[in-house]
PDB file of N, CA and C in Angstrom:
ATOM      1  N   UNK A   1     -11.748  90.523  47.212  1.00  0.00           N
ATOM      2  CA  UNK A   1     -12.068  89.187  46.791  1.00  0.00           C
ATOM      3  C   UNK A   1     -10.830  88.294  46.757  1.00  0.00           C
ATOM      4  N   UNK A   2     -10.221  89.086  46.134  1.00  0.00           N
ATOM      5  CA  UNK A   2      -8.491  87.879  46.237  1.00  0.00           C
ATOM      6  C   UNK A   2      -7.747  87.546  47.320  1.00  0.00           C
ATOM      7  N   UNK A   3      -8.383  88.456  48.608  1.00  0.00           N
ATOM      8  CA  UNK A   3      -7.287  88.542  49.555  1.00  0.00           C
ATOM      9  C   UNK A   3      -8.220  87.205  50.455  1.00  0.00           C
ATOM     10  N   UNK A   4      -9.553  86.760  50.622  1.00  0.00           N
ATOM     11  CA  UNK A   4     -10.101  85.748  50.791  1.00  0.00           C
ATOM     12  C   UNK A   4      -9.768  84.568  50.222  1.00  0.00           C
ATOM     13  N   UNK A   5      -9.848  84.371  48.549  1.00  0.00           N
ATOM     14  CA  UNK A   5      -9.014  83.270  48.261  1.00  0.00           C
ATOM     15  C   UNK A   5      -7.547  83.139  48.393  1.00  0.00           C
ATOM     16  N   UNK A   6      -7.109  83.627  48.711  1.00  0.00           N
ATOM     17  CA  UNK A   6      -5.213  84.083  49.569  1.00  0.00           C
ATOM     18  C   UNK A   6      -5.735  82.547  50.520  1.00  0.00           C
ATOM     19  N   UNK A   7      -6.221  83.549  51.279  1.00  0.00           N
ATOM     20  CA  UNK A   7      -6.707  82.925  52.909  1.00  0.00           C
ATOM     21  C   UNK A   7      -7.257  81.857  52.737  1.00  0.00           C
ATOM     22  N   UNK A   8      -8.440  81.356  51.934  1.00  0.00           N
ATOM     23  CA  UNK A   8      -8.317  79.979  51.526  1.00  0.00           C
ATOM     24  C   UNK A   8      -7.539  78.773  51.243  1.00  0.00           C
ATOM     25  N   UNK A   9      -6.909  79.626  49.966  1.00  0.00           N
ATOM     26  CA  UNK A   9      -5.630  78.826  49.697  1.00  0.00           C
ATOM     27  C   UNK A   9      -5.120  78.028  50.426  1.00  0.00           C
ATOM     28  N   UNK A  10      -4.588  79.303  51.319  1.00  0.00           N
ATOM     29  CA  UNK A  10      -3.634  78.938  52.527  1.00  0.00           C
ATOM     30  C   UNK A  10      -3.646  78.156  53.316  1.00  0.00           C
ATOM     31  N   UNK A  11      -4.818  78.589  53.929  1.00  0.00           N
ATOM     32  CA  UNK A  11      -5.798  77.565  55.132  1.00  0.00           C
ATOM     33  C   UNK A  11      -5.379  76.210  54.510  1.00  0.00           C
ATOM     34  N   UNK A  12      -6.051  75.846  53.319  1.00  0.00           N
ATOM     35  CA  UNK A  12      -6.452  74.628  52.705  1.00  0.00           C
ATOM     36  C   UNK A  12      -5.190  73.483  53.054  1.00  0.00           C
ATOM     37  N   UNK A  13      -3.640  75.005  52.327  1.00  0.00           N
ATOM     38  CA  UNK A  13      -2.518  73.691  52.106  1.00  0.00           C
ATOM     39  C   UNK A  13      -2.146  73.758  53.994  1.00  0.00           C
ATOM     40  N   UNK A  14      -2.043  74.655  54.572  1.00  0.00           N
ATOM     41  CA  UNK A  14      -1.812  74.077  55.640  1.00  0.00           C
ATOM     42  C   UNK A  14      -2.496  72.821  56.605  1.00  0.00           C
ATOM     43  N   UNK A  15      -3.587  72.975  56.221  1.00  0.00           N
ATOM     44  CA  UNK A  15      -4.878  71.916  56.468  1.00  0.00           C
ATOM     45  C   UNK A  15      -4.162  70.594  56.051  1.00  0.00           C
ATOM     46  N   UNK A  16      -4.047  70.408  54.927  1.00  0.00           N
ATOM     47  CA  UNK A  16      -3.458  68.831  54.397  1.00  0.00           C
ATOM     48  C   UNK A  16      -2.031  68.575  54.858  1.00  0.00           C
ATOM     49  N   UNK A  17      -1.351  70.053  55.306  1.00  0.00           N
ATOM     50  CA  UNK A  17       0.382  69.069  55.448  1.00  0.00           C
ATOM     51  C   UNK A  17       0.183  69.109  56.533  1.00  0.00           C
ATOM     52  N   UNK A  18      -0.472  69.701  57.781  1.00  0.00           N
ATOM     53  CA  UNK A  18      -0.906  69.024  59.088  1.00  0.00           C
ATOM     54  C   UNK A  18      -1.413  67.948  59.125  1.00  0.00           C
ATOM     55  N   UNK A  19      -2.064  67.483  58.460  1.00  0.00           N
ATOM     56  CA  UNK A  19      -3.330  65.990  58.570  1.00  0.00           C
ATOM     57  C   UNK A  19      -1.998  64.753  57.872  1.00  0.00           C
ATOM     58  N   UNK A  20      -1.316  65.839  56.674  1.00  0.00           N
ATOM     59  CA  UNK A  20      -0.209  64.549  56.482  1.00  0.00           C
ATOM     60  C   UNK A  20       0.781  64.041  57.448  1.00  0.00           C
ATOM     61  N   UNK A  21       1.190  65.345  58.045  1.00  0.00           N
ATOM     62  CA  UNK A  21       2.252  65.000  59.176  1.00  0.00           C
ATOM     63  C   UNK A  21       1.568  64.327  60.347  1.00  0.00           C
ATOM     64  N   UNK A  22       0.082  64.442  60.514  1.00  0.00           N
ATOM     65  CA  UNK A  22      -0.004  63.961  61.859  1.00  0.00           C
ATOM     66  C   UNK A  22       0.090  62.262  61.112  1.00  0.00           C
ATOM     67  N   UNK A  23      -0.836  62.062  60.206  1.00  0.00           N
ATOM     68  CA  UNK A  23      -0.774  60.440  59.577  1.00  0.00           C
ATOM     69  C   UNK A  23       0.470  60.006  59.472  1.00  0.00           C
ATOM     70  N   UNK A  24       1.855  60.485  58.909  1.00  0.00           N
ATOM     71  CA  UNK A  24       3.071  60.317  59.015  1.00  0.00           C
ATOM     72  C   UNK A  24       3.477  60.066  60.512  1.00  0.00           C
ATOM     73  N   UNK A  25       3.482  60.838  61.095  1.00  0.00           N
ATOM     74  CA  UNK A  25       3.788  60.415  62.502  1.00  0.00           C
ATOM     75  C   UNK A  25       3.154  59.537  63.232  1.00  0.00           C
ATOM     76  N   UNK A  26       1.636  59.519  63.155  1.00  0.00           N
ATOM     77  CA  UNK A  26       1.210  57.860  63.854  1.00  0.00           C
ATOM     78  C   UNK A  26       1.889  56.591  62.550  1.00  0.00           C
ATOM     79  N   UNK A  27       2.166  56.866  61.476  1.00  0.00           N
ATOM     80  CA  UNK A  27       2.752  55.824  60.999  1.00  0.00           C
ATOM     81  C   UNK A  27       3.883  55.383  61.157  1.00  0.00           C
ATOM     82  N   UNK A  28       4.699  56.566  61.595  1.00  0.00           N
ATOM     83  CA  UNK A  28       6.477  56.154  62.185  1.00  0.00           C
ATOM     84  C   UNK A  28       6.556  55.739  63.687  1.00  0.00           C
ATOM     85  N   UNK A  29       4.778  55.519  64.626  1.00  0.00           N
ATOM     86  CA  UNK A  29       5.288  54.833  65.954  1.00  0.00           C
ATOM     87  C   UNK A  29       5.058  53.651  65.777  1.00  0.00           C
ATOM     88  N   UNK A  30       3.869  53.382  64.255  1.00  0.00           N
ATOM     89  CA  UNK A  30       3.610  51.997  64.471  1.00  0.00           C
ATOM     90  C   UNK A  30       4.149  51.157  64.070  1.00  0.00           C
ATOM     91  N   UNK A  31       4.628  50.097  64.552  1.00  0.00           N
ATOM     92  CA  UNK A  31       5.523  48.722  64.405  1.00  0.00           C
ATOM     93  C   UNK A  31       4.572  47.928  63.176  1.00  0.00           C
ATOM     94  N   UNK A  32       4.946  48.454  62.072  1.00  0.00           N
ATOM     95  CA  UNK A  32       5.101  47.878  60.288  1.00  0.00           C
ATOM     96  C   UNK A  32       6.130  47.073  60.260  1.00  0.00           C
ATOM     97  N   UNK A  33       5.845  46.926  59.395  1.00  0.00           N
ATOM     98  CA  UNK A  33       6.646  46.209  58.249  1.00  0.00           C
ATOM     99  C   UNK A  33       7.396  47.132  57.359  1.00  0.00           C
ATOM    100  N   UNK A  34       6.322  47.886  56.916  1.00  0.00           N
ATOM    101  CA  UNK A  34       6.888  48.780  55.538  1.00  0.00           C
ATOM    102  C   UNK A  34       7.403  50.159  56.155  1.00  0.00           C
ATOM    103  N   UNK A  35       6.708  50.451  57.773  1.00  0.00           N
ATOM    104  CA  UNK A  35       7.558  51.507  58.399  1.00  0.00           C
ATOM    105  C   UNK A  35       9.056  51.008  59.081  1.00  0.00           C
ATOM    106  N   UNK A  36       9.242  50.084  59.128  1.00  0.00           N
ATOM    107  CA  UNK A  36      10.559  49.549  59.922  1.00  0.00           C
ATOM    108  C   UNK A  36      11.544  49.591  58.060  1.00  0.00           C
ATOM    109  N   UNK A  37      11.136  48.845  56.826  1.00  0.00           N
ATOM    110  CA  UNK A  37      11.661  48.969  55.884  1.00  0.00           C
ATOM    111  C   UNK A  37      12.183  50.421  55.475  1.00  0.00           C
ATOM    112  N   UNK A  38      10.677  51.491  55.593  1.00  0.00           N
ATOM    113  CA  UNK A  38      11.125  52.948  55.333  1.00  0.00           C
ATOM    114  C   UNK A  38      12.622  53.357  56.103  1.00  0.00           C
ATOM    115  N   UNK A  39      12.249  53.040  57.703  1.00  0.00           N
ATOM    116  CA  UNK A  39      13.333  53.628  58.542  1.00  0.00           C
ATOM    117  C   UNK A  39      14.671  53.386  58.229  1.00  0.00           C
ATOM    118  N   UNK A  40      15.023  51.540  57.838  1.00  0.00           N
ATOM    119  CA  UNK A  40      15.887  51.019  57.460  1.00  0.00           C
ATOM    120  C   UNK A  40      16.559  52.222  56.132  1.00  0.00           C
ATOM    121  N   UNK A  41      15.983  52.066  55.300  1.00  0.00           N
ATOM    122  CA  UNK A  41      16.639  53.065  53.639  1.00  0.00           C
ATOM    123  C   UNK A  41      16.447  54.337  53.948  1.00  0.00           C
ATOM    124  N   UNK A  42      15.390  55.091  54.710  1.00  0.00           N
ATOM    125  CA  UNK A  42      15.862  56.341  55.220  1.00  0.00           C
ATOM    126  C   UNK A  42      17.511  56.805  56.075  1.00  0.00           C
ATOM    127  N   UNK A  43      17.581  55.869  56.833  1.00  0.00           N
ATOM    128  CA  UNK A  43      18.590  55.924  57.628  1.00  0.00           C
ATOM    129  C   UNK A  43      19.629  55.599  56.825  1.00  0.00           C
ATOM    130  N   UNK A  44      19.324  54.587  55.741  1.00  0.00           N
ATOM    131  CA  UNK A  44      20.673  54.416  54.523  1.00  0.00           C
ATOM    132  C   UNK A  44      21.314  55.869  53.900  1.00  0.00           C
ATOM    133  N   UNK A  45      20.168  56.393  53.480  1.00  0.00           N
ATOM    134  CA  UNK A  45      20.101  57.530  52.538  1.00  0.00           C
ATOM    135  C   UNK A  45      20.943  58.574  53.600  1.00  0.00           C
ATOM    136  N   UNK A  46      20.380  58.568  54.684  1.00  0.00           N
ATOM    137  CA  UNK A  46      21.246  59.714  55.301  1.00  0.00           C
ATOM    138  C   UNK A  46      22.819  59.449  55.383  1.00  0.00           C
ATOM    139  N   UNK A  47      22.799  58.385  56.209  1.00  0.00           N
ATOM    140  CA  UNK A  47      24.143  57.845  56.369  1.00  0.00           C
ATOM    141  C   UNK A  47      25.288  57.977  54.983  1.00  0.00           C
ATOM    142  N   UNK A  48      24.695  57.777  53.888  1.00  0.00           N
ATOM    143  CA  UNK A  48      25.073  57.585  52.474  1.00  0.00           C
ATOM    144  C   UNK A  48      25.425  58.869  51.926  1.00  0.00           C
ATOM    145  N   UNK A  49      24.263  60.368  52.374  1.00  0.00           N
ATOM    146  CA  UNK A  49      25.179  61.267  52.296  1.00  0.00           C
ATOM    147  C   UNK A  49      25.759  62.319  53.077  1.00  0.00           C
ATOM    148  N   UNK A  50      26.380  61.558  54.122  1.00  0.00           N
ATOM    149  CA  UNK A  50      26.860  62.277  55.508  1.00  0.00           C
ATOM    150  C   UNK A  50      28.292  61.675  54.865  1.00  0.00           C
ATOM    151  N   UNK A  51      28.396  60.193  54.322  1.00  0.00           N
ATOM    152  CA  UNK A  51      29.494  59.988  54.116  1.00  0.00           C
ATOM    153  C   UNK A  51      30.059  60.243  52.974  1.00  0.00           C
ATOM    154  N   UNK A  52      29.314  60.736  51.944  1.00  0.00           N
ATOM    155  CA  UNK A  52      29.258  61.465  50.705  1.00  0.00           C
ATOM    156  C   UNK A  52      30.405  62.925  51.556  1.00  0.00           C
ATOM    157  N   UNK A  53      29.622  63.262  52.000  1.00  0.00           N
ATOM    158  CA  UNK A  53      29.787  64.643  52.208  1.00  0.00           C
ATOM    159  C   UNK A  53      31.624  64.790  53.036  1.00  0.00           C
ATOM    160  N   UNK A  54      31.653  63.797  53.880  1.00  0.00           N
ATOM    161  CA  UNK A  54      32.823  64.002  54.413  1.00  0.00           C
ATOM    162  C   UNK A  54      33.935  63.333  53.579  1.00  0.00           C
ATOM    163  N   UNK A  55      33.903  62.259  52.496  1.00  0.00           N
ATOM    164  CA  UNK A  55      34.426  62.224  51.461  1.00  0.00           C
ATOM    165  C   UNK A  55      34.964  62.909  50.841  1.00  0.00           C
ATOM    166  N   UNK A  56      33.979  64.251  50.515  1.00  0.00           N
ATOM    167  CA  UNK A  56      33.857  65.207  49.877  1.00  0.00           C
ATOM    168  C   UNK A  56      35.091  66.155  50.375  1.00  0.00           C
ATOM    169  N   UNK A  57      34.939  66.206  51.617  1.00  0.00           N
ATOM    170  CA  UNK A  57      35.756  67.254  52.388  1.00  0.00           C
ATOM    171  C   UNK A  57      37.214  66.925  52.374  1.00  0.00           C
ATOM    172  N   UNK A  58      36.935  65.333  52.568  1.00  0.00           N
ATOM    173  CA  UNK A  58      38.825  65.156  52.657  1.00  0.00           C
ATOM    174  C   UNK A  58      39.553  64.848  51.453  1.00  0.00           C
ATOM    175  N   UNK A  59      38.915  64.541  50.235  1.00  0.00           N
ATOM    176  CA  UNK A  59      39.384  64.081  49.057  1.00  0.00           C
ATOM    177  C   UNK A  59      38.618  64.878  47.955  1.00  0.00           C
ATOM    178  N   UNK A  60      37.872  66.006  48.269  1.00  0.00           N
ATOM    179  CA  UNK A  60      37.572  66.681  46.981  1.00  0.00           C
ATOM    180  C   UNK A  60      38.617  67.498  46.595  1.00  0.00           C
ATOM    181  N   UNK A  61      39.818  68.030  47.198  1.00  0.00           N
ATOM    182  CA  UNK A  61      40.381  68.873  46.336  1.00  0.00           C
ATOM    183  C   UNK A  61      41.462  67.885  45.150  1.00  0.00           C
ATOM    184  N   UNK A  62      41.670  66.696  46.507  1.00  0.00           N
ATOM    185  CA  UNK A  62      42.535  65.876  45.650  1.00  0.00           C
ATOM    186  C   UNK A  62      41.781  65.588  44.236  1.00  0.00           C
ATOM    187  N   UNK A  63      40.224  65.332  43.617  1.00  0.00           N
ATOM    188  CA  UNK A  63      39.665  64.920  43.062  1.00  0.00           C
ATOM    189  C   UNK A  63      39.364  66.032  41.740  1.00  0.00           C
ATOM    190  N   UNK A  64      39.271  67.136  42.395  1.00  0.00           N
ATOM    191  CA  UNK A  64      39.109  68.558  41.617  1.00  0.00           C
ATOM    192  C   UNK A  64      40.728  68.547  40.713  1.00  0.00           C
ATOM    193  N   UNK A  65      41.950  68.540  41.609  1.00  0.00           N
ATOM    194  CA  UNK A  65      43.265  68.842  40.755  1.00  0.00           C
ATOM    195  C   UNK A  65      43.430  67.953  40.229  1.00  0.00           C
ATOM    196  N   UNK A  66      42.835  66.160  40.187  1.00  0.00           N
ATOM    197  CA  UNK A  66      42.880  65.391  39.086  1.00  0.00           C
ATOM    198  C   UNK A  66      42.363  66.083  38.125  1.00  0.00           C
ATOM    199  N   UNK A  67      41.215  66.227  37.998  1.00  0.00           N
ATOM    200  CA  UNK A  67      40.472  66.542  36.745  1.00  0.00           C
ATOM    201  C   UNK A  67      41.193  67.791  36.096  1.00  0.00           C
ATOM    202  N   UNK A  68      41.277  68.855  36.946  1.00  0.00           N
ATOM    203  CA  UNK A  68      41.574  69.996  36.116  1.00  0.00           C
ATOM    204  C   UNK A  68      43.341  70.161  36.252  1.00  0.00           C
ATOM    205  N   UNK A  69      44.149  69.245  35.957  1.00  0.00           N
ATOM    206  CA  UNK A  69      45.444  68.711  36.045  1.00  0.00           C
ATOM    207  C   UNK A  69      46.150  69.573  35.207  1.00  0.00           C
ATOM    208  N   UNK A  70      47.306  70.178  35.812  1.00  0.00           N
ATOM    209  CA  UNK A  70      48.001  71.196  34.738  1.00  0.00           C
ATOM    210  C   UNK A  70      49.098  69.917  33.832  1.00  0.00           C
ATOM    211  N   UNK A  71      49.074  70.521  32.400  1.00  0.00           N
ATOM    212  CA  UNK A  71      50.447  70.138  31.667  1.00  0.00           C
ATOM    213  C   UNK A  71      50.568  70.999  30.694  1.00  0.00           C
ATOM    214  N   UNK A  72      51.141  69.994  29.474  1.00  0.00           N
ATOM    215  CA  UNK A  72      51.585  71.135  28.523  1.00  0.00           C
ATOM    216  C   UNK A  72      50.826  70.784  27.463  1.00  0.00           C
ATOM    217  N   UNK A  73      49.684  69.811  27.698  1.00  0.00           N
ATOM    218  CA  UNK A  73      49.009  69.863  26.482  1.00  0.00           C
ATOM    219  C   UNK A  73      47.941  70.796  26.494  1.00  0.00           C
ATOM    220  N   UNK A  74      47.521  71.288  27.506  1.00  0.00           N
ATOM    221  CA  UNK A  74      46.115  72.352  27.536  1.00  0.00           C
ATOM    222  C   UNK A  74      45.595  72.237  29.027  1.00  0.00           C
ATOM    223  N   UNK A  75      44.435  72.631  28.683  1.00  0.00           N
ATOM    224  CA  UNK A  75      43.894  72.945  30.140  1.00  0.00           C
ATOM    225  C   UNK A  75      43.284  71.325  30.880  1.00  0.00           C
ATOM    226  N   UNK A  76      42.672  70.652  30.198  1.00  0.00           N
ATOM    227  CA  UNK A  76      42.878  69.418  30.922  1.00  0.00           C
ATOM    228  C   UNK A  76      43.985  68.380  30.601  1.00  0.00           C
ATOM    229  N   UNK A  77      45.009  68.389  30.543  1.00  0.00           N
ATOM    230  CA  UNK A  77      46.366  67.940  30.732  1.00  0.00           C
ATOM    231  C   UNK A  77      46.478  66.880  29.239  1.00  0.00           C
ATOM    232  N   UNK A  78      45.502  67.169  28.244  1.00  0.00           N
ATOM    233  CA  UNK A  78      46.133  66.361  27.231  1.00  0.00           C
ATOM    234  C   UNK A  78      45.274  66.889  26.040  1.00  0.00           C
ATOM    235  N   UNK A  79      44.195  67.648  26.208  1.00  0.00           N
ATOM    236  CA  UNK A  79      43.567  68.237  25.121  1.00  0.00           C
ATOM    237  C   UNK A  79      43.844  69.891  24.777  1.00  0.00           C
ATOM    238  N   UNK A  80      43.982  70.048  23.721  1.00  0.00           N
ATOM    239  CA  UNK A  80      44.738  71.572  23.281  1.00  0.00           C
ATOM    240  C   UNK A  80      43.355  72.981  23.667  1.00  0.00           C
ATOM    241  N   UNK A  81      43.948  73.927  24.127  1.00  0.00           N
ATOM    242  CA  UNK A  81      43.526  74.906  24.466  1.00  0.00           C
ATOM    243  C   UNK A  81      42.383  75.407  23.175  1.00  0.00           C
ATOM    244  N   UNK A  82      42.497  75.411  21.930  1.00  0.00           N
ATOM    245  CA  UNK A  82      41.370  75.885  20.751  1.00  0.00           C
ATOM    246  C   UNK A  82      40.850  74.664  20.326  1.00  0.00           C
ATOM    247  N   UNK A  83      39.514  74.075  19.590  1.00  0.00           N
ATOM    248  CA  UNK A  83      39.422  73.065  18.816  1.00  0.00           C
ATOM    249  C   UNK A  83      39.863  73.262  17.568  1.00  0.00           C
ATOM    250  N   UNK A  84      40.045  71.881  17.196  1.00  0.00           N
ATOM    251  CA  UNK A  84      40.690  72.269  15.822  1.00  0.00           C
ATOM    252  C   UNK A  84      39.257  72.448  14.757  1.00  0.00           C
ATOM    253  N   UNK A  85      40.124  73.223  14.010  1.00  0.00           N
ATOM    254  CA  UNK A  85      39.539  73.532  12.695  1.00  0.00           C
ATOM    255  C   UNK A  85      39.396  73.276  11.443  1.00  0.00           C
ATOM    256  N   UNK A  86      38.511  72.646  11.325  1.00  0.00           N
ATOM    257  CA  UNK A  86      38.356  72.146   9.679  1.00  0.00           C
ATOM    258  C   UNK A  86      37.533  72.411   8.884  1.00  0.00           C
ATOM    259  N   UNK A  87      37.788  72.081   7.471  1.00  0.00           N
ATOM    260  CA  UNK A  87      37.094  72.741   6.605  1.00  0.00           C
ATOM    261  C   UNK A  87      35.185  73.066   6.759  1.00  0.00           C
ATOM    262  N   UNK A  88      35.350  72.344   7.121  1.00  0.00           N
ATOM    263  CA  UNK A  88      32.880  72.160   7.168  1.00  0.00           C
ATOM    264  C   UNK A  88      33.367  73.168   8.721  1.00  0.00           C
ATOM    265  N   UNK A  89      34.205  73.400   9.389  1.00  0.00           N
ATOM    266  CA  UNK A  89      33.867  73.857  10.695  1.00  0.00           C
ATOM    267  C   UNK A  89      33.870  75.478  10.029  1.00  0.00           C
ATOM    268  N   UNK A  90      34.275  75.740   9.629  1.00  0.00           N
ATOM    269  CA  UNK A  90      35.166  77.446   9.181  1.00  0.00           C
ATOM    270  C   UNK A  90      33.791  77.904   8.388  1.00  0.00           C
ATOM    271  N   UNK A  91      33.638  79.260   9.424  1.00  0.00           N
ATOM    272  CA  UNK A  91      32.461  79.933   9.141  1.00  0.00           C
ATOM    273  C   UNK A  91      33.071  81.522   8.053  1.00  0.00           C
ATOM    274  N   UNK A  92      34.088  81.545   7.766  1.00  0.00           N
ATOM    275  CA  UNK A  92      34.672  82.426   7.202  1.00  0.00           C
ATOM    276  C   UNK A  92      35.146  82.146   6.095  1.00  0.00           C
ATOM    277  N   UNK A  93      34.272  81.098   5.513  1.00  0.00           N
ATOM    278  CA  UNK A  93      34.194  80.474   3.855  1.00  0.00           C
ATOM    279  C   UNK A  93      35.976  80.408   3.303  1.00  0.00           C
ATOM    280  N   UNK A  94      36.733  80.176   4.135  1.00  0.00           N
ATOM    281  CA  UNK A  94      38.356  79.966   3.547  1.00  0.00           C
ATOM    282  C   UNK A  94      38.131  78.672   2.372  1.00  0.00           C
ATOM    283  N   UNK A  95      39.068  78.722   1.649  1.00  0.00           N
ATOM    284  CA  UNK A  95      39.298  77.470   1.010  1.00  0.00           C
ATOM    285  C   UNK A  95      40.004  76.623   1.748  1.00  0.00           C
ATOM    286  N   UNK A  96      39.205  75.159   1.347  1.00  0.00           N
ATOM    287  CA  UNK A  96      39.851  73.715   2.068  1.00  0.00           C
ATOM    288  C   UNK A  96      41.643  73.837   1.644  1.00  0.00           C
ATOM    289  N   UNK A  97      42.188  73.702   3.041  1.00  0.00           N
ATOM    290  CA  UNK A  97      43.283  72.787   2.871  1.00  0.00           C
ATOM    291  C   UNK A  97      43.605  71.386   2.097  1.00  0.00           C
ATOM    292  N   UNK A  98      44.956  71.088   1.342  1.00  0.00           N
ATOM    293  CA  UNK A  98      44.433  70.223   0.946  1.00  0.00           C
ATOM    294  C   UNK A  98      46.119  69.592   1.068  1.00  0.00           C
ATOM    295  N   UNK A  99      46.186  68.309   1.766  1.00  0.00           N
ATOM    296  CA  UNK A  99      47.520  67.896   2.140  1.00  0.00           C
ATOM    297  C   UNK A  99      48.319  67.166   1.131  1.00  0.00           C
ATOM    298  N   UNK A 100      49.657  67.982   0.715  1.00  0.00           N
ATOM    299  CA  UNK A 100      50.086  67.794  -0.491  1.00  0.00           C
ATOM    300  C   UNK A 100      51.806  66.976   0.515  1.00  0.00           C
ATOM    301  N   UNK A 101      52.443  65.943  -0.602  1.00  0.00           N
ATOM    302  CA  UNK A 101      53.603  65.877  -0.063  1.00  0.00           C
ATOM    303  C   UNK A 101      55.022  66.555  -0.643  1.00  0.00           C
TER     304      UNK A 101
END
């Protein structure tokens, strides 16, 4: 019984993304309006990340050793390696510090 509704299933979705693609494709020969608009921002979108991407290639490492920048304050070049610790933070019930001169 299940291996029929399998085969149904199946049939069914292949059934609709054929009937979509064929409607998609008589809609990308016909001279629209809203298909010439699609083509226009499709072709943006690609273009947008082709140039993303080669961006990527020539200036990501430069972009990566900004961020993760060695010094001497910690691992991102100005914040300290532990957070600090204070009294409400300390799970090991110490007594508060208390700054005397």
């Amino acid at each position: 019984m299940e291996e029929a509704w399998d085969f149904e299933f199946v049939s069914r979705v292949v059934d609709s993304l054929v009937s979509f693609l064929s409607e998609f494709v008589d809609d990308w020969l016909a001279n629209d309006m809203r298909v010439t608009v699609f083509k226009i921002l499709f072709s943006w979108l690609v273009f947008s990340l082709i140039a993303i991407h080669f961006a990527w290639k020539v200036y990501g490492s430069t972009v990566n050793d900004m961020y993760y920048r060695q010094g001497t304050g910690g691992q991102n070049g100005g914040t300290p390696d532990t957070a600090p610790h204070h009294g409400w933070d300390s799970a090991s019930g110490d007594a508060l510090k208390i700054h005397r001169d």
